[in-house]
Protein backbone atom coordinates (compact mmCIF):
# COMPACT_ATOMS: atom_id res chain seq x y z
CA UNK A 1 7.71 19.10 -11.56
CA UNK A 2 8.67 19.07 -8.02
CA UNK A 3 7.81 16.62 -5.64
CA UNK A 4 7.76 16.64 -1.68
CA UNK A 5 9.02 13.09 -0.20
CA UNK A 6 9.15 11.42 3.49
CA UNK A 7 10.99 8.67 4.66
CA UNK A 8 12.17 6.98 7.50
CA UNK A 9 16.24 6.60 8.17
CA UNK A 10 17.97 3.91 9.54
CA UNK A 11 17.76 5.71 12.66
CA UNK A 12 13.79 5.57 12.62
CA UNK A 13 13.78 8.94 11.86
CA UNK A 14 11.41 10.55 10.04
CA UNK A 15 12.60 12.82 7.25
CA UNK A 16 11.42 14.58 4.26
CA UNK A 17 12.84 16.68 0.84
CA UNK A 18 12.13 17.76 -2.64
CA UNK A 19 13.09 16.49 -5.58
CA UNK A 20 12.59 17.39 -9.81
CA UNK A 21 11.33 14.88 -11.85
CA UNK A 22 8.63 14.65 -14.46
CA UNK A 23 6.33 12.58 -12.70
CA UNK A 24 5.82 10.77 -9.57
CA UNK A 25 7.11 7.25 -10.87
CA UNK A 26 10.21 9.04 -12.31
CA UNK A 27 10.76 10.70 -8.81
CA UNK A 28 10.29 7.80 -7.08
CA UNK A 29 13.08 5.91 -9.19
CA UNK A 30 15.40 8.81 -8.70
CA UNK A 31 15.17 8.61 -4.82
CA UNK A 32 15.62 4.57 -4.90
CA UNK A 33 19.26 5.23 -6.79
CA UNK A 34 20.36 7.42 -3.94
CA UNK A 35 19.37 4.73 -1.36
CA UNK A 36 16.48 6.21 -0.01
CA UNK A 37 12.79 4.41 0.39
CA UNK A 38 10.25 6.89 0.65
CA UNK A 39 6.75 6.22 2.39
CA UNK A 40 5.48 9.28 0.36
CA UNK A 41 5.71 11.28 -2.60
CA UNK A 42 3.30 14.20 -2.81
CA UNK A 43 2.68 15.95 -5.84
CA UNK A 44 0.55 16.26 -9.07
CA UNK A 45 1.49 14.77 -12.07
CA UNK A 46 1.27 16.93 -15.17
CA UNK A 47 -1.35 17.26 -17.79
CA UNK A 48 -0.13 14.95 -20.61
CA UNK A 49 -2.69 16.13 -23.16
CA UNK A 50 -4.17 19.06 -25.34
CA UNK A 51 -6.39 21.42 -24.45
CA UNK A 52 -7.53 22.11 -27.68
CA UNK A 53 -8.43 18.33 -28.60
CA UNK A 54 -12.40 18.59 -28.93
CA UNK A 55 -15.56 15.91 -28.99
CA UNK A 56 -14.69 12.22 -29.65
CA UNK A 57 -10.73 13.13 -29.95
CA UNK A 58 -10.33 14.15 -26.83
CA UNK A 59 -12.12 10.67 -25.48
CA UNK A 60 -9.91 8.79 -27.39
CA UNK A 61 -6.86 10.39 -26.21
CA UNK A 62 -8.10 10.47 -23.13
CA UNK A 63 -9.13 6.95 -22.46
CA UNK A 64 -5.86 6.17 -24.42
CA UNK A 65 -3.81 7.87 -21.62
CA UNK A 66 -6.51 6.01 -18.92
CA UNK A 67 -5.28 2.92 -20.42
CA UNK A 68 -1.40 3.44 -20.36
CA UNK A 69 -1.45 4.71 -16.39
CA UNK A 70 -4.18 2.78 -14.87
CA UNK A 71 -4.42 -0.55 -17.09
CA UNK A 72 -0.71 -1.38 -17.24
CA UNK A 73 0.76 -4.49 -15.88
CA UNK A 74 1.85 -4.30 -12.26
CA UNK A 75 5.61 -3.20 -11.61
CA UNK A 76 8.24 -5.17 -9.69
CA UNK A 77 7.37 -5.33 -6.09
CA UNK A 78 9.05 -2.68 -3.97
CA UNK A 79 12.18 -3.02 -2.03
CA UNK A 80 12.55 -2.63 1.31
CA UNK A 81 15.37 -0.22 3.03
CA UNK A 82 18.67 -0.59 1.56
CA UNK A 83 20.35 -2.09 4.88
CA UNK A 84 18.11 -4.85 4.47
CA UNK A 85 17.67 -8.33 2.92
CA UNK A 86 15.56 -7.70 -0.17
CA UNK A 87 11.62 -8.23 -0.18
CA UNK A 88 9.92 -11.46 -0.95
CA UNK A 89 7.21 -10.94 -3.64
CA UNK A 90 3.30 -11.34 -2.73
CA UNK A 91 3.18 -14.73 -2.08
CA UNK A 92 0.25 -17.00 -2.83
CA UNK A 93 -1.55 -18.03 0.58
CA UNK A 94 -4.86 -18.26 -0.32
CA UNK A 95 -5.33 -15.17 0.75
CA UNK A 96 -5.72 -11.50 -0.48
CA UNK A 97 -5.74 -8.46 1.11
CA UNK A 98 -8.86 -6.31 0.44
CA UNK A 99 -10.37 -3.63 2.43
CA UNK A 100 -13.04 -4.77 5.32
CA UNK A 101 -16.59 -5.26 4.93
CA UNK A 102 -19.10 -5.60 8.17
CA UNK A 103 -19.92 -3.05 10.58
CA UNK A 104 -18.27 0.60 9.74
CA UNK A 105 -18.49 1.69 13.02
CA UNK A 106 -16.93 -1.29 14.32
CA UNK A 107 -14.10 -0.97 11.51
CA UNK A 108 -13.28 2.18 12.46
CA UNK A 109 -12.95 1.89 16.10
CA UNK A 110 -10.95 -1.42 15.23
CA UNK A 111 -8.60 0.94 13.43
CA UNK A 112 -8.77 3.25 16.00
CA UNK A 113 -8.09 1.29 19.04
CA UNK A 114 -5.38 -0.92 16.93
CA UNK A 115 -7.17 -3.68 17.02
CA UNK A 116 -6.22 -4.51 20.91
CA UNK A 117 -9.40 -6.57 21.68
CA UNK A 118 -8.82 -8.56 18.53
CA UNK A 119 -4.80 -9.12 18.78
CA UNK A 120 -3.61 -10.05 22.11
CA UNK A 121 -0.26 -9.77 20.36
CA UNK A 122 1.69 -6.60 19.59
CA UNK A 123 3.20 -8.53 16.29
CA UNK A 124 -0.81 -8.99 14.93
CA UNK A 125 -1.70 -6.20 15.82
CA UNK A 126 0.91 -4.25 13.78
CA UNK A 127 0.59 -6.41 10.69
CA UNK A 128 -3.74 -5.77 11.06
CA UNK A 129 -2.77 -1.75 10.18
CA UNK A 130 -1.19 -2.96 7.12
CA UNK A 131 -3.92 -5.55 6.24
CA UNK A 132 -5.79 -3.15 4.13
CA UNK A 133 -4.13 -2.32 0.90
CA UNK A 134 -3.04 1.48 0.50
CA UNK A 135 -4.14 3.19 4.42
CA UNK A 136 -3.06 6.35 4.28
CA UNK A 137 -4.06 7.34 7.77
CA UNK A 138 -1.06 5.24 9.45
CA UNK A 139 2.24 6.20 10.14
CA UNK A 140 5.71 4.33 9.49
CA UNK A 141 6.52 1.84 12.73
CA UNK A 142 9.78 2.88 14.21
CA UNK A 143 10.83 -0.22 16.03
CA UNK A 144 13.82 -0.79 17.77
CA UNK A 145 16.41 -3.61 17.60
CA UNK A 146 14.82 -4.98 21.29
CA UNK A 147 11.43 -4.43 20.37
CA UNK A 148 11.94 -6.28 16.96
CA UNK A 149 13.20 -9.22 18.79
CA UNK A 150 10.40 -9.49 20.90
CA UNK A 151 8.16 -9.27 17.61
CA UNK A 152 10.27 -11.88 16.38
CA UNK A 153 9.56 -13.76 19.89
CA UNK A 154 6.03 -13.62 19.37
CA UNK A 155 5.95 -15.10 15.52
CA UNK A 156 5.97 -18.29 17.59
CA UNK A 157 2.59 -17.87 18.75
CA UNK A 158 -0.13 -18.71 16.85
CA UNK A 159 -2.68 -15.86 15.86
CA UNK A 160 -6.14 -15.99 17.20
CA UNK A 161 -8.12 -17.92 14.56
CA UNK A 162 -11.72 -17.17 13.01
CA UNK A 163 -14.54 -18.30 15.69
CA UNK A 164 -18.34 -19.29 14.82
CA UNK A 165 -19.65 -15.79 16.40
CA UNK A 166 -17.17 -13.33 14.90
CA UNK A 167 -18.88 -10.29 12.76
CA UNK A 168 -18.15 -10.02 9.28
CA UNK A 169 -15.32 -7.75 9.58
CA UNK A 170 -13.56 -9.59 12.42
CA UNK A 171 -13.46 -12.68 10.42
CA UNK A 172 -11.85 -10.58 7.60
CA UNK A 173 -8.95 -8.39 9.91
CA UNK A 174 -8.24 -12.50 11.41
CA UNK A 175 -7.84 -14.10 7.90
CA UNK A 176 -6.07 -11.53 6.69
CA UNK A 177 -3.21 -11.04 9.85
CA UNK A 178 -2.71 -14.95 9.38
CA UNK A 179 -2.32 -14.72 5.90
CA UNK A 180 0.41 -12.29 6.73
CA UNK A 181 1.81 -14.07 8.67
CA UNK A 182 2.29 -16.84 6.60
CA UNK A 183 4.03 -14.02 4.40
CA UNK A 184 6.55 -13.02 6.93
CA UNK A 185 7.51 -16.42 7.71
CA UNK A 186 8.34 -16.86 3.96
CA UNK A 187 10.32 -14.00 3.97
CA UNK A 188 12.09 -14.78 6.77
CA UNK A 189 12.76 -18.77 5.97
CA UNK A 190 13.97 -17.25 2.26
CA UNK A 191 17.36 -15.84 3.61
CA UNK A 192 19.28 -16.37 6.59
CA UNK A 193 19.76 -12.14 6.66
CA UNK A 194 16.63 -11.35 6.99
CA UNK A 195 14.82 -9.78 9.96
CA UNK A 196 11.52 -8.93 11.29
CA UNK A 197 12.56 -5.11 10.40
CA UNK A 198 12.72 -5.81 7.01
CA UNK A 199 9.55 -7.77 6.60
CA UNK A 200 8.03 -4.11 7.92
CA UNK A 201 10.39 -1.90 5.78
CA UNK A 202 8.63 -4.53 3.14
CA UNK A 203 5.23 -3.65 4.40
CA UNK A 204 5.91 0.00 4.22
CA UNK A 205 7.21 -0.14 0.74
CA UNK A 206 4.44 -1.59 -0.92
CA UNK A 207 1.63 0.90 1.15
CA UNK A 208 3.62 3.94 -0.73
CA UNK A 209 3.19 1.74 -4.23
CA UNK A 210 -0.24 1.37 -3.32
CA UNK A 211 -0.82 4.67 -2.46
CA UNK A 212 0.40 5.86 -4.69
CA UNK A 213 -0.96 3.70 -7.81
CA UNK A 214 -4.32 4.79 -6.05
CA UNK A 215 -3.78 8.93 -6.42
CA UNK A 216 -2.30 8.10 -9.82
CA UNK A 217 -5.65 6.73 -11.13
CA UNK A 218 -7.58 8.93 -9.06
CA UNK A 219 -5.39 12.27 -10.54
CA UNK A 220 -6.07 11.09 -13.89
CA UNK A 221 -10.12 10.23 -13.52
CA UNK A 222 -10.59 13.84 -11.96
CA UNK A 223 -9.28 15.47 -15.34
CA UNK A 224 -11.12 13.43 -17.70
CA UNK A 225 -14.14 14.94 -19.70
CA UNK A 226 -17.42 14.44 -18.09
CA UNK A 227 -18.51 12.76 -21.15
CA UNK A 228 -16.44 9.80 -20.18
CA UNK A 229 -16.55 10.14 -16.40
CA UNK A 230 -18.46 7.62 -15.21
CA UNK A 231 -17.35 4.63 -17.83
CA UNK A 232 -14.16 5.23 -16.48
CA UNK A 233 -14.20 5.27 -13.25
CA UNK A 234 -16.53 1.89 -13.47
CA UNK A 235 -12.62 0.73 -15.48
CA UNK A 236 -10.26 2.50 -13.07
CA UNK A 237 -12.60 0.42 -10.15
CA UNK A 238 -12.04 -2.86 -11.54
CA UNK A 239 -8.64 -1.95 -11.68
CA UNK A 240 -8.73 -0.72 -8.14
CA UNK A 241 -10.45 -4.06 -6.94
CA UNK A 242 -7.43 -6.14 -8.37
CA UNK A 243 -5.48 -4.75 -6.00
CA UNK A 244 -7.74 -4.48 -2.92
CA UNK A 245 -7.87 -0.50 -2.78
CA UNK A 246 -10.54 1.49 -2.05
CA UNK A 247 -12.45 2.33 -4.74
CA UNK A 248 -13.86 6.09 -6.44
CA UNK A 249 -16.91 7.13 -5.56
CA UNK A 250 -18.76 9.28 -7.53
């Protein structure tokens, strides 16, 4: 199978290429040994069973191959860009990122407008894209080496905390910035190397994982039997909710 990928160079610049491999994870792997980080892979995954399989067979095999893609433990976390210090894993704030609940129309103009009458900061407001698990409607940040300082700068100031009157969903985008936050700091108090650039690169890395999990399980629910359509996808949700992604809808 061939696979289109995009990713971002050291220059900030966005690129993109193909590249063989029999599935996405293997083409992913295969890019990571040449010392490149892609954002995106796009591509189907092949069929991996029988046409010819009939009745309760085929839902075994089926839901056997569910199982293996969609049900299997969690990989390593993913590393950010080769030139920098490697990624801290997930760490354990009391806090978990999950995708908004409130007012849609407020969520999306949030999204929309970056969050600017939330975040007075331009360090919040870049972490608040990433605060949902697997957005795909966000591009990489290309930051330079001055603006990175300044995001460094403004790591000393505090994040606007959760007030008595805020909505639903603006008590959610708040928790979940400071949460990050605390992440970042981690990662940067772990090694002496590392930078605000690579806490991002980190960020970036684990929205393709997520992504990409996401279409995975998605790919393989759409070519299921619709005998065993809808137990699935009630599995593959649970599985989805784990991680915080958005879920299948019928």
């Amino acid at each position: 199978m061939k696979y289109r990928y995009f990713y971002q160079t050291k220059e900030n610049e966005n690129k993109e290429g193909w590249i063989s491999a029999r599935n996405r994870a293997e083409a992913y792997a295969a890019l990571r040994k040449r010392g490149i980080r892609p954002y995106r892979v796009v591509g189907n995954d092949p069929v991996e069973w029988q046409p010819w399989a009939v009745g309760a067979l085929v839902a075994a095999l089926v839901f056997a191959l569910i199982w293996a893609l969609v049900f299997r433990a969690p990989g390593p976390s993913p590393e950010p860009a080769a030139e920098e210090s490697p990624a801290a894993p997930e760490a354990p704030f009391g806090f978990r990122r999950v995708q908004l609940c409130g007012d849609p129309a407020r969520i999306a103009q949030g999204e929309a407008e970056g969050w600017t009458d939330v975040f007075p900061l331009a360090l919040d407001r870049l972490l608040a894209a990433y605060a949902q698990p697997g957005r795909t409607d966000i591009a990489p940040p290309s930051v330079s080496d001055a603006e990175a300082e300044a995001l460094a700068r403004e790591a000393g100031t505090p994040p606007p905390g959760v007030q008595g009157g805020d909505p639903e969903e603006i008590r959610m985008i708040k928790t979940a910035v400071a949460g990050m936050r605390r992440e970042m700091a981690d990662y940067l108090s772990g090694d002496p190397a590392a930078t605000v650039k690579g806490y991002l690169a980190f960020l970036e890395a684990r929205r393709a994982e997520e992504i990409a999990f996401r279409e995975e399980a998605l790919s393989a629910w759409l070519r299921m039997p619709a005998g065993i359509k809808n137990d699935a996808r009630i599995n593959i949700n649970a599985r989805l909710r784990d991680r915080g992604l958005r879920e299948i809808k019928e």
